[in-house]
C-alpha atoms as a PDB file:
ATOM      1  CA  UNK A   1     103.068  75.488  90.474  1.00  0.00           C
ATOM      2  CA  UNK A   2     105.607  72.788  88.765  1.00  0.00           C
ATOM      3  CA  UNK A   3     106.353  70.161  90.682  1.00  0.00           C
ATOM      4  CA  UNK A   4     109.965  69.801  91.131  1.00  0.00           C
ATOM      5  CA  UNK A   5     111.765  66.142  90.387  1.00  0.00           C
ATOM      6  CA  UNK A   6     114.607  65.057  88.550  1.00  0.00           C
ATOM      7  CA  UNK A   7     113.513  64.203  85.589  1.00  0.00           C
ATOM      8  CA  UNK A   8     111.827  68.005  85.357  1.00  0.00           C
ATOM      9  CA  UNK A   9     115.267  69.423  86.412  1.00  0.00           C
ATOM     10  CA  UNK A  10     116.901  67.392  83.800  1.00  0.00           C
ATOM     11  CA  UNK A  11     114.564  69.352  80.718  1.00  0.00           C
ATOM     12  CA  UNK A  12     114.390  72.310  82.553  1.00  0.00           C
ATOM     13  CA  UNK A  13     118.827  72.395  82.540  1.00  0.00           C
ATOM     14  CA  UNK A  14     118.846  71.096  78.798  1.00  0.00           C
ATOM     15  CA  UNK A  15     116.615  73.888  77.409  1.00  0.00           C
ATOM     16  CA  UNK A  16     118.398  76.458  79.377  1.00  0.00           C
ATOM     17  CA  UNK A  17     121.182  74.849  78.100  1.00  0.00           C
ATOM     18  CA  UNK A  18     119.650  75.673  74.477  1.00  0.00           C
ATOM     19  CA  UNK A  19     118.186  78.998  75.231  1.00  0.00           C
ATOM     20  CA  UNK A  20     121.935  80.075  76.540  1.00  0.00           C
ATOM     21  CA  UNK A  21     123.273  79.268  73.023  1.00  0.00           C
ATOM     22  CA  UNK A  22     120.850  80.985  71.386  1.00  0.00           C
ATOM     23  CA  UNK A  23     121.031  83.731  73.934  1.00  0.00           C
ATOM     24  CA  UNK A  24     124.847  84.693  73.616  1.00  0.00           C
ATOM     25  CA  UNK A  25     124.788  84.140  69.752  1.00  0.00           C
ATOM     26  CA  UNK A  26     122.083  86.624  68.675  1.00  0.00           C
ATOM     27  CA  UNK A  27     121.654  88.863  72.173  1.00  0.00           C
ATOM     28  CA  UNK A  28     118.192  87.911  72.565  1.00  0.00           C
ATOM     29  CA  UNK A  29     118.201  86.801  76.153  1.00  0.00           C
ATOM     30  CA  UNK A  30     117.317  83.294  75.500  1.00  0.00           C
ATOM     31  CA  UNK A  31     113.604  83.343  76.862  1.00  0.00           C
ATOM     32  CA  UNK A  32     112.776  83.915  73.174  1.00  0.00           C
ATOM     33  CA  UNK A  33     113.096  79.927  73.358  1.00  0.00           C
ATOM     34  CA  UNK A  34     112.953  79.347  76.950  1.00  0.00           C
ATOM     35  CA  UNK A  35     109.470  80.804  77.337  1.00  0.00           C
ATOM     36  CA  UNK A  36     107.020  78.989  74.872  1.00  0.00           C
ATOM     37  CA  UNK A  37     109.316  75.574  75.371  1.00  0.00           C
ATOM     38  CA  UNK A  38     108.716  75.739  79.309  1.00  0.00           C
ATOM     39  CA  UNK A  39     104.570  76.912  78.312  1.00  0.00           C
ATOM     40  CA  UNK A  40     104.016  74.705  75.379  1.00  0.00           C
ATOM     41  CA  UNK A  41     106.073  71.592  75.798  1.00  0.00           C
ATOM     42  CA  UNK A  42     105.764  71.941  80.170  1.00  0.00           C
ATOM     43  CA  UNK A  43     102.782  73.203  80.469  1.00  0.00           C
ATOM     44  CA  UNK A  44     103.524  75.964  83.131  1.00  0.00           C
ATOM     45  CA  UNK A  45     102.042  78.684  83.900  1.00  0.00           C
ATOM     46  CA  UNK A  46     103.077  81.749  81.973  1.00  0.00           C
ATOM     47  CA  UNK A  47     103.476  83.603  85.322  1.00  0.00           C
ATOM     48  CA  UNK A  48     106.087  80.967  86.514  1.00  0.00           C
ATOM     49  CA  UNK A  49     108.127  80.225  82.858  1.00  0.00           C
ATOM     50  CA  UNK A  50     108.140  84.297  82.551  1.00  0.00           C
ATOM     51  CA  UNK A  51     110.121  84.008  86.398  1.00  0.00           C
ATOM     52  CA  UNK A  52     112.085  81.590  85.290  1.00  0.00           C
ATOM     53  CA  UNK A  53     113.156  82.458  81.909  1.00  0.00           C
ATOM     54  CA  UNK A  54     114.011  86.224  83.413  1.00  0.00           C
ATOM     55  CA  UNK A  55     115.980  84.770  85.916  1.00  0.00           C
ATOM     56  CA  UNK A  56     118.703  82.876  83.410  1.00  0.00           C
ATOM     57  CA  UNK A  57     118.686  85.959  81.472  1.00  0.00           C
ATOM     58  CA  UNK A  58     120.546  87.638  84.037  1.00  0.00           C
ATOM     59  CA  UNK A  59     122.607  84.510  84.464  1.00  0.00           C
ATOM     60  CA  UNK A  60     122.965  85.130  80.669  1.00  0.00           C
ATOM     61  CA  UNK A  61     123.536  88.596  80.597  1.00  0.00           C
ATOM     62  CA  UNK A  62     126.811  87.943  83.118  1.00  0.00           C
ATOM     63  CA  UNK A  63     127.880  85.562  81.175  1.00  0.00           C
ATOM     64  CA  UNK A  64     128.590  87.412  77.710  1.00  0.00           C
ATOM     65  CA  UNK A  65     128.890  91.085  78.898  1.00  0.00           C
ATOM     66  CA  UNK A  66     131.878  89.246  81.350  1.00  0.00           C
ATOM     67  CA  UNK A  67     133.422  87.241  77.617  1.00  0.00           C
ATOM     68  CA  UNK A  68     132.724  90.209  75.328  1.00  0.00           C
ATOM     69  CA  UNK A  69     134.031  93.284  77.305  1.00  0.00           C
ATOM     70  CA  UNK A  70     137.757  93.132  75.913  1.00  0.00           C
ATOM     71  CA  UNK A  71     136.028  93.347  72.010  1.00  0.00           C
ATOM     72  CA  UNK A  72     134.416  96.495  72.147  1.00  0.00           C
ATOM     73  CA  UNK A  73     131.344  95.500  70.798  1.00  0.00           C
ATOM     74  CA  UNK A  74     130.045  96.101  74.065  1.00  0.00           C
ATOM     75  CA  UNK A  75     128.822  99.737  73.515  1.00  0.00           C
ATOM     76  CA  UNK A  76     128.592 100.927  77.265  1.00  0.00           C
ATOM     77  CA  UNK A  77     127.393 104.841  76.846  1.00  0.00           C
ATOM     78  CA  UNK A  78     124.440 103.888  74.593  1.00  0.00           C
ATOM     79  CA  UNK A  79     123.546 100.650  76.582  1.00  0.00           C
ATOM     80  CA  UNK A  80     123.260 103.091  80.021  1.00  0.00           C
ATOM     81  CA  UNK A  81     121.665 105.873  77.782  1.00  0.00           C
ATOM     82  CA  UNK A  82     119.300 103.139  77.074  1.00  0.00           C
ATOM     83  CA  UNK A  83     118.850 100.935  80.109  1.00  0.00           C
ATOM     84  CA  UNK A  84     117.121 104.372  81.733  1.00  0.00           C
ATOM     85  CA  UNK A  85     114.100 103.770  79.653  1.00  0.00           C
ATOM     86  CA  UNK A  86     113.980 100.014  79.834  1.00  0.00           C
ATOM     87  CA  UNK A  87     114.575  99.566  83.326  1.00  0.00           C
ATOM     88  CA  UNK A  88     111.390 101.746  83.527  1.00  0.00           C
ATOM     89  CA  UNK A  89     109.631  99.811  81.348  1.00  0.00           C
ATOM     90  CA  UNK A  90     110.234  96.863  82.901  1.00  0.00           C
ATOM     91  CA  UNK A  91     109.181  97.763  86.312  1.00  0.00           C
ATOM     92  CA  UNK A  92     105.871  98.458  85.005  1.00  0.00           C
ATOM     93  CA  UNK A  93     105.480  95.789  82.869  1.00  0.00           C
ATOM     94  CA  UNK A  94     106.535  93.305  85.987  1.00  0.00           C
ATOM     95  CA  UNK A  95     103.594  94.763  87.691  1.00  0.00           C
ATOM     96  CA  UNK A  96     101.415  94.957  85.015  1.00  0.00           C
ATOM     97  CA  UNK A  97     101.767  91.118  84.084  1.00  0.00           C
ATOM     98  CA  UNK A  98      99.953  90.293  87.266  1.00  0.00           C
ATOM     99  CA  UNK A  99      96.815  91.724  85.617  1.00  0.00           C
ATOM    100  CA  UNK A 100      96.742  90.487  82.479  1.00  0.00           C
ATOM    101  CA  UNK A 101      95.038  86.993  81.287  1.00  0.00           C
ATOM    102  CA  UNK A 102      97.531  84.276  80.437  1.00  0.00           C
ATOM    103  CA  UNK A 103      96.496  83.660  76.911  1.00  0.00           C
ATOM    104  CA  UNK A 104      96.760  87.987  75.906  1.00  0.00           C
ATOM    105  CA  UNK A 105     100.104  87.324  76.965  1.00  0.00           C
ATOM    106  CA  UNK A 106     100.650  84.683  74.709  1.00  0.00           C
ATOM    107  CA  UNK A 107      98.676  86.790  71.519  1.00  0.00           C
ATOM    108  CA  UNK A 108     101.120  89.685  72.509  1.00  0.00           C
ATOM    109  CA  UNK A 109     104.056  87.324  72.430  1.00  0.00           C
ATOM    110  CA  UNK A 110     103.544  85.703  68.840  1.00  0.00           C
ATOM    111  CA  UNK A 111     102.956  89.172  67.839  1.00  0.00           C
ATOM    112  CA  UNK A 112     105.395  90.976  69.062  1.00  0.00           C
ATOM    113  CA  UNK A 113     108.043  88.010  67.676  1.00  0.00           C
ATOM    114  CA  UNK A 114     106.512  88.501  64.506  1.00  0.00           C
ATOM    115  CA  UNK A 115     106.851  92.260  63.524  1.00  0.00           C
ATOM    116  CA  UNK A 116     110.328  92.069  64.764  1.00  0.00           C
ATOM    117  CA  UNK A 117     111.424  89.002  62.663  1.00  0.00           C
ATOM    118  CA  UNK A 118     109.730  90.646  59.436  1.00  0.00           C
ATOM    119  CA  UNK A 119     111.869  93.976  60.115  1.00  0.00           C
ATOM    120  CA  UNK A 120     114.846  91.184  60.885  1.00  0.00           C
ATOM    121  CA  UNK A 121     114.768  89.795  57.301  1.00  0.00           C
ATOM    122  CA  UNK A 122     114.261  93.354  55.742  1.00  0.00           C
ATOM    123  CA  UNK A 123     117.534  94.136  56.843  1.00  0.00           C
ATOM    124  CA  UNK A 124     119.524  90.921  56.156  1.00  0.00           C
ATOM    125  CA  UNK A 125     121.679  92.164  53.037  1.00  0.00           C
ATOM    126  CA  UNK A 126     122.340  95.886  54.739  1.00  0.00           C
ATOM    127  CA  UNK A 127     125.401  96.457  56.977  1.00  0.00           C
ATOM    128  CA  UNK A 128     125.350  99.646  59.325  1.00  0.00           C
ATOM    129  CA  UNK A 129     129.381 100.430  58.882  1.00  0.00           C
ATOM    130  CA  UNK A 130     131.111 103.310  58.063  1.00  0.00           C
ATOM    131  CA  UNK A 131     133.978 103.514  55.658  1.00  0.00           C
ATOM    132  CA  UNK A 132     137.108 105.184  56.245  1.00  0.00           C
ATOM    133  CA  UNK A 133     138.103 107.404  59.694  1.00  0.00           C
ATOM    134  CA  UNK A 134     135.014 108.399  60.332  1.00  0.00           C
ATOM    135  CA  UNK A 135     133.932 110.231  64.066  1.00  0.00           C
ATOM    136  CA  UNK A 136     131.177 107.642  65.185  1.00  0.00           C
ATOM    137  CA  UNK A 137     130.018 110.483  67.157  1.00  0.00           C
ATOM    138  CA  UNK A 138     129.158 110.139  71.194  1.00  0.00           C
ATOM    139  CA  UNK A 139     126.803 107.267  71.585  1.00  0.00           C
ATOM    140  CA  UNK A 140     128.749 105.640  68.206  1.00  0.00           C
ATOM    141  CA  UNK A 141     131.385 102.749  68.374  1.00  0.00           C
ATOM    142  CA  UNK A 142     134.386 101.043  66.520  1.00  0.00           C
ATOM    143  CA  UNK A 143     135.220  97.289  66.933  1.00  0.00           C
ATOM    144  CA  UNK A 144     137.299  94.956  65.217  1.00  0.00           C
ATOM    145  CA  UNK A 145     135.176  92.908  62.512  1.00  0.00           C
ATOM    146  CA  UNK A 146     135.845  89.562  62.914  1.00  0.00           C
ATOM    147  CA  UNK A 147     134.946  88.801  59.099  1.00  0.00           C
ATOM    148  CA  UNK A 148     136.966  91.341  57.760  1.00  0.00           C
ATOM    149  CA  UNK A 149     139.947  92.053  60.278  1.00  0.00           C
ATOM    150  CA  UNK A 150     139.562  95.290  60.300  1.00  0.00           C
ATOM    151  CA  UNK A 151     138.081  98.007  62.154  1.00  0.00           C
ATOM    152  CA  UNK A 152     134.699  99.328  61.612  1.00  0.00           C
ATOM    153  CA  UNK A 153     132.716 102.481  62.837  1.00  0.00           C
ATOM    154  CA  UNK A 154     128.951 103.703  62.933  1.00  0.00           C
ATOM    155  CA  UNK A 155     126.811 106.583  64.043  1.00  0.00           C
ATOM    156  CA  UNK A 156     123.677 106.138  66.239  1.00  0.00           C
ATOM    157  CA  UNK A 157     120.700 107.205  63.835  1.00  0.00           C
ATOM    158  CA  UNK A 158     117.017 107.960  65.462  1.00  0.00           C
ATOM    159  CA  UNK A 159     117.645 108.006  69.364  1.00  0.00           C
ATOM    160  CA  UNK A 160     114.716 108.837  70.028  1.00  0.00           C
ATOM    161  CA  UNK A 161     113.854 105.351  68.432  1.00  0.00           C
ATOM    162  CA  UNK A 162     115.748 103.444  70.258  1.00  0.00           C
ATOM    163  CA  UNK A 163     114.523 104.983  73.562  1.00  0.00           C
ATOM    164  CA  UNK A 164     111.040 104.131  72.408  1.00  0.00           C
ATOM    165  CA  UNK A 165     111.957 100.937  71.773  1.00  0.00           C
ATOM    166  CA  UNK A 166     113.750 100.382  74.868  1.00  0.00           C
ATOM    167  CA  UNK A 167     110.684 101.399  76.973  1.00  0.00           C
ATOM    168  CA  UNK A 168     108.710  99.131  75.399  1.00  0.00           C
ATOM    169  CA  UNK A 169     111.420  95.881  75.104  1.00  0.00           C
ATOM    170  CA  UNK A 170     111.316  96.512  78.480  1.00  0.00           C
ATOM    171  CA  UNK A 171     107.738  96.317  79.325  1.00  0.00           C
ATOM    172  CA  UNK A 172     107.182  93.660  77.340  1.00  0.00           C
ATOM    173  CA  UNK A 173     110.797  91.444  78.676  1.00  0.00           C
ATOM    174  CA  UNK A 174     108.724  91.451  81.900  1.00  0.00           C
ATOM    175  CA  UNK A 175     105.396  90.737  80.791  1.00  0.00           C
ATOM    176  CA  UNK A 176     106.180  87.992  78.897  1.00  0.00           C
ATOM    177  CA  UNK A 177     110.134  87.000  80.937  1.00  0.00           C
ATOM    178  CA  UNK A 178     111.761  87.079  77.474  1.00  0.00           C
ATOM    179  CA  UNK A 179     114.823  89.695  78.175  1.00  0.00           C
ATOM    180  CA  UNK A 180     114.044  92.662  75.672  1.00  0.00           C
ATOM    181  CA  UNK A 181     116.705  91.645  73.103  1.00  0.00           C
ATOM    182  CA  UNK A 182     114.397  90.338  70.660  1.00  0.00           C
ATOM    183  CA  UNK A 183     113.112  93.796  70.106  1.00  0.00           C
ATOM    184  CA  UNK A 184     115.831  95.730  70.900  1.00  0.00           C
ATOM    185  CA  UNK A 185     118.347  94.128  68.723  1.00  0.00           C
ATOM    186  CA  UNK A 186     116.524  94.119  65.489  1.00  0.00           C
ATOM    187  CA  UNK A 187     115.400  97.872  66.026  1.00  0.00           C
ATOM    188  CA  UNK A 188     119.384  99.002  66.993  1.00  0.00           C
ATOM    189  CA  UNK A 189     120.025  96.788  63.512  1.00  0.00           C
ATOM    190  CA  UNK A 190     117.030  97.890  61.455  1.00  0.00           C
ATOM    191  CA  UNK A 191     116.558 101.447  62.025  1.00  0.00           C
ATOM    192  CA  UNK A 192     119.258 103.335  64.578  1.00  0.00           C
ATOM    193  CA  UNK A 193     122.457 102.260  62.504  1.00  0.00           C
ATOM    194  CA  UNK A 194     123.939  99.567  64.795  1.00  0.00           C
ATOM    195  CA  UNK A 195     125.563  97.068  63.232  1.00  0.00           C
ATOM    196  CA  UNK A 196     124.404  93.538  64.530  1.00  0.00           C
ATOM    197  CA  UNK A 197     127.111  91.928  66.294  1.00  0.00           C
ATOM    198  CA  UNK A 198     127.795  95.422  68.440  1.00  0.00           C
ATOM    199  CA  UNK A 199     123.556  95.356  68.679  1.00  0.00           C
ATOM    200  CA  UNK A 200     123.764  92.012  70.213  1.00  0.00           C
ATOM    201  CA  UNK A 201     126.457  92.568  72.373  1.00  0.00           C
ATOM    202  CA  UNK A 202     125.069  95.648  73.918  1.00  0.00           C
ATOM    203  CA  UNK A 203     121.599  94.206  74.114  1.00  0.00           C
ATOM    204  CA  UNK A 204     123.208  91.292  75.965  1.00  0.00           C
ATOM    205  CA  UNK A 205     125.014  93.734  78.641  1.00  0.00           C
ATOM    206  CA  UNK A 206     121.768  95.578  79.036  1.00  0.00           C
ATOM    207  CA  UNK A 207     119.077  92.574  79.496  1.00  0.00           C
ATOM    208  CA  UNK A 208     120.636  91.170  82.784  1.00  0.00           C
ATOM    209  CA  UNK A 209     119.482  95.151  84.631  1.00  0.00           C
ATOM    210  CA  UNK A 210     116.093  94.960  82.845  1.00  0.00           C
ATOM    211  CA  UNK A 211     115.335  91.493  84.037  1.00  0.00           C
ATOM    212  CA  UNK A 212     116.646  91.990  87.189  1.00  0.00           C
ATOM    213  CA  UNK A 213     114.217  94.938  87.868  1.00  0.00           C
ATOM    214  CA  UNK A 214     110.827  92.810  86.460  1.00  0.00           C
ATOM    215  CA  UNK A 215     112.487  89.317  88.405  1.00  0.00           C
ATOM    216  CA  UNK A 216     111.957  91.348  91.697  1.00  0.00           C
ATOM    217  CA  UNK A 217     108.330  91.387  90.966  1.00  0.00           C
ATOM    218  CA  UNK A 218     107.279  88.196  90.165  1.00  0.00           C
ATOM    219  CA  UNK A 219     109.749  86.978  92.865  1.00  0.00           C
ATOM    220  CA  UNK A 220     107.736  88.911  95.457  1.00  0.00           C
ATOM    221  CA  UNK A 221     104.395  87.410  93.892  1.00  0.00           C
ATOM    222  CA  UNK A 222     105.844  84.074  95.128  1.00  0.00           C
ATOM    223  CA  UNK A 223     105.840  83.024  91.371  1.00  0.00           C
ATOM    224  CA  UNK A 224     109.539  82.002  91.197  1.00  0.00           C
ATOM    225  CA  UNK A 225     110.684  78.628  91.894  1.00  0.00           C
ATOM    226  CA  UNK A 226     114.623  78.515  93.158  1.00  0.00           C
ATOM    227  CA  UNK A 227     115.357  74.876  92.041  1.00  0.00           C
ATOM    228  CA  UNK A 228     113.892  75.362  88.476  1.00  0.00           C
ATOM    229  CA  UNK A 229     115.741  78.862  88.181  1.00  0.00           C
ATOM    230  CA  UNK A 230     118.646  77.590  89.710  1.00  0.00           C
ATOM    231  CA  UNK A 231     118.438  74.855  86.854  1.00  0.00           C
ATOM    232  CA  UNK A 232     117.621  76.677  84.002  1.00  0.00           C
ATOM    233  CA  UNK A 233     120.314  79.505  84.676  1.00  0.00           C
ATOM    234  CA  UNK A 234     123.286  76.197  85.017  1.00  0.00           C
ATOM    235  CA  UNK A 235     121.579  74.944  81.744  1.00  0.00           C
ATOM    236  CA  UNK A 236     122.297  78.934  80.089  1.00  0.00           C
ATOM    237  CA  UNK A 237     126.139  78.866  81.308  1.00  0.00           C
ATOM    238  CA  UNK A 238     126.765  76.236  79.669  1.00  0.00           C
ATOM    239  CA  UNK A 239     124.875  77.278  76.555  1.00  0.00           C
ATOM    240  CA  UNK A 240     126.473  80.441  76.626  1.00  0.00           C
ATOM    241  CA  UNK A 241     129.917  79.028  76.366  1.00  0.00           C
ATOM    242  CA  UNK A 242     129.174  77.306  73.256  1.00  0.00           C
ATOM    243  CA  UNK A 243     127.116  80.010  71.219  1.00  0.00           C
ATOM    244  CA  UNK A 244     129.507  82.630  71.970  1.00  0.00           C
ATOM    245  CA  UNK A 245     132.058  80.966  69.876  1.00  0.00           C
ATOM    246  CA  UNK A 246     129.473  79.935  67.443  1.00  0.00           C
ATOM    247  CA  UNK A 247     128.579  83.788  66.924  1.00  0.00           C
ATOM    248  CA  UNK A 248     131.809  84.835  66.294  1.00  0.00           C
ATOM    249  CA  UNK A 249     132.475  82.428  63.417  1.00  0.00           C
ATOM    250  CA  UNK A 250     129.207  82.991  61.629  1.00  0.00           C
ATOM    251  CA  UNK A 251     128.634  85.456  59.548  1.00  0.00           C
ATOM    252  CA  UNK A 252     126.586  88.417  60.009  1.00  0.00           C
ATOM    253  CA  UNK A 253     123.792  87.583  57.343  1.00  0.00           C
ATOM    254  CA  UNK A 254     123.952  84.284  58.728  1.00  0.00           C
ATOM    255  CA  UNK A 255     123.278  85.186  62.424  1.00  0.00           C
ATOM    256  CA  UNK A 256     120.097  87.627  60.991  1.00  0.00           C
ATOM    257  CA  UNK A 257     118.724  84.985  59.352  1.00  0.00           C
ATOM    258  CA  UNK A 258     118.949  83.051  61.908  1.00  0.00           C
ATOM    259  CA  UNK A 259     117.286  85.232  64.356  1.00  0.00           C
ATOM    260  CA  UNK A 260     114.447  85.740  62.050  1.00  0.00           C
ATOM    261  CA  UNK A 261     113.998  82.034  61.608  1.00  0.00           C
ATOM    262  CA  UNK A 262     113.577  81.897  65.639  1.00  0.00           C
ATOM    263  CA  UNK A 263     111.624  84.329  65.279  1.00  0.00           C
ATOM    264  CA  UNK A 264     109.130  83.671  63.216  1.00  0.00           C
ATOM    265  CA  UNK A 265     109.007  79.641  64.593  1.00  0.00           C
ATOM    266  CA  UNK A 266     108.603  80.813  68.102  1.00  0.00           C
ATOM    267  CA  UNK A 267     105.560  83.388  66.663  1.00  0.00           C
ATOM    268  CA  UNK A 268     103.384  80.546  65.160  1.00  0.00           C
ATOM    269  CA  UNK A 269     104.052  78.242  68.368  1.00  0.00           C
ATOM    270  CA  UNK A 270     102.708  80.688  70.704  1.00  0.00           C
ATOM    271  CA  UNK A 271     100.400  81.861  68.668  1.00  0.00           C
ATOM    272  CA  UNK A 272      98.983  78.159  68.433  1.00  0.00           C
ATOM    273  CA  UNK A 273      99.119  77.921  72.259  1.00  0.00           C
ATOM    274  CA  UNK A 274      97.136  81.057  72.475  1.00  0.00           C
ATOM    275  CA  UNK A 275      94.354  79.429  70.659  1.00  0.00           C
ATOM    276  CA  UNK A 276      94.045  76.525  72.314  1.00  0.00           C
END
């Protein structure tokens, strides 16, 4: 287990600091950065840096779901349509985790981080919108684009997709602590006509339940330290201040890129540290 001092407080509330921004900006939880950072650079245990990374994605989670509600990028009837099958999947991936070797989590990781950035950067010139008054159907939305000024619709294509996807964005948030996001916004995006920023948004609202349901587990295991979560998740507040206005001022091919860039970075790294 880490030993707690002030110095490791100190990294442990800058990167949570760090994986807040990056968190609130692209909907990806945050543990996308939080976890290899706290493995790699710390040298934790994945157990414990999974525990800790779920724990300031709820703190995350709260955070923009509580800035973002008045928007209406926030789409609540899909996101609970949705959370059904990754609250599922995270319960067994929680106690599934406890089974698995550390460094087949880590091979799953860069893999997993891979696929999804390559289907990120297929997409990044393709908006999901619809023109005109158009019904958005009953798990659709409209919003106000920020880029534009005016309001946009679009239809939910391939549920049964998304559901899939949710299972497993589940499963893996609590194998690997990394919130679901990172699969479940670039599938919403890629292939079930959501357009990023309302992805994003509803991702964010929905991670906080799924890592909430695989934190219980690894709490119970004993592999959850309070002082480093309670660090890390002060670190993501004030993170999450900062790339929430940062999102809404970038554009949307900017914010794709930039989530495939993460992506693919945070792939190599743990792939490395799975070799080693």
């Amino acid at each position: 287990m880490p030993v707690v001092s002030a110095s490791v407080v100190a990294v442990v509330l800058f990167s949570g600091a760090v994986a807040g921004g990056l968190g609130s900006t692209l909907g990806i939880g945050g543990g996308i950065f939080l976890v290899p950072f706290l493995t790699i650079v710390m040298g934790w245990p994945i157990g414990v840096t999974a525990a800790t990374s779920l724990a300031t994605v709820i703190g995350t989670s709260s955070a923009v779901s509580a800035g973002r509600t008045g928007s209406h990028l926030i789409n609540f009837r899909l996101g609970m349509v949705l959370e059904v099958a990754t609250a599922a999947g995270s319960l067994l991936g929680g106690i599934t985790a406890q089974y698995l070797e550390a460094h087949l989590l880590e091979r799953i990781f860069s893999g997993v981080t891979l696929i999804v950035g390559l289907a990120t950067l297929s997409r990044v010139n393709r908006r999901n919108v619809l023109v005109g008054d158009v019904d958005p159907g009953v798990l659709g939305g409209r919003y106000v684009e920020a880029e534009s000024g005016g309001t946009v619709s679009y239809k939910i294509r391939r549920l049964p997709l998304a559901l899939v996807a949710s299972f497993v964005a589940g499963n893996v948030s609590s194998l690997l602590g990394i919130g679901g996001g990172v699969i479940k916004v670039p599938v919403l995006n890629a292939w079930c006509g959501v357009p990023l920023r309302a992805a994003a948004a509803t991702s964010a609202f929905m991670i906080g339940v799924t890592a909430a349901a695989g934190a219980i587990i690894y709490y119970g295991n004993g592999q959850l330290v309070p002082a480093l979560a309670a660090a890390a998740i002060l670190g993501v507040q004030a993170g999450t201040a900062i790339g929430g206005r940062l999102g809404e001022r970038a554009s949307a091919r900017s914010l794709k890129l930039l989530l495939a860039a993460v992506l693919f970075v945070v792939s190599a790294l743990m792939c490395y540290r799975s070799l080693a």
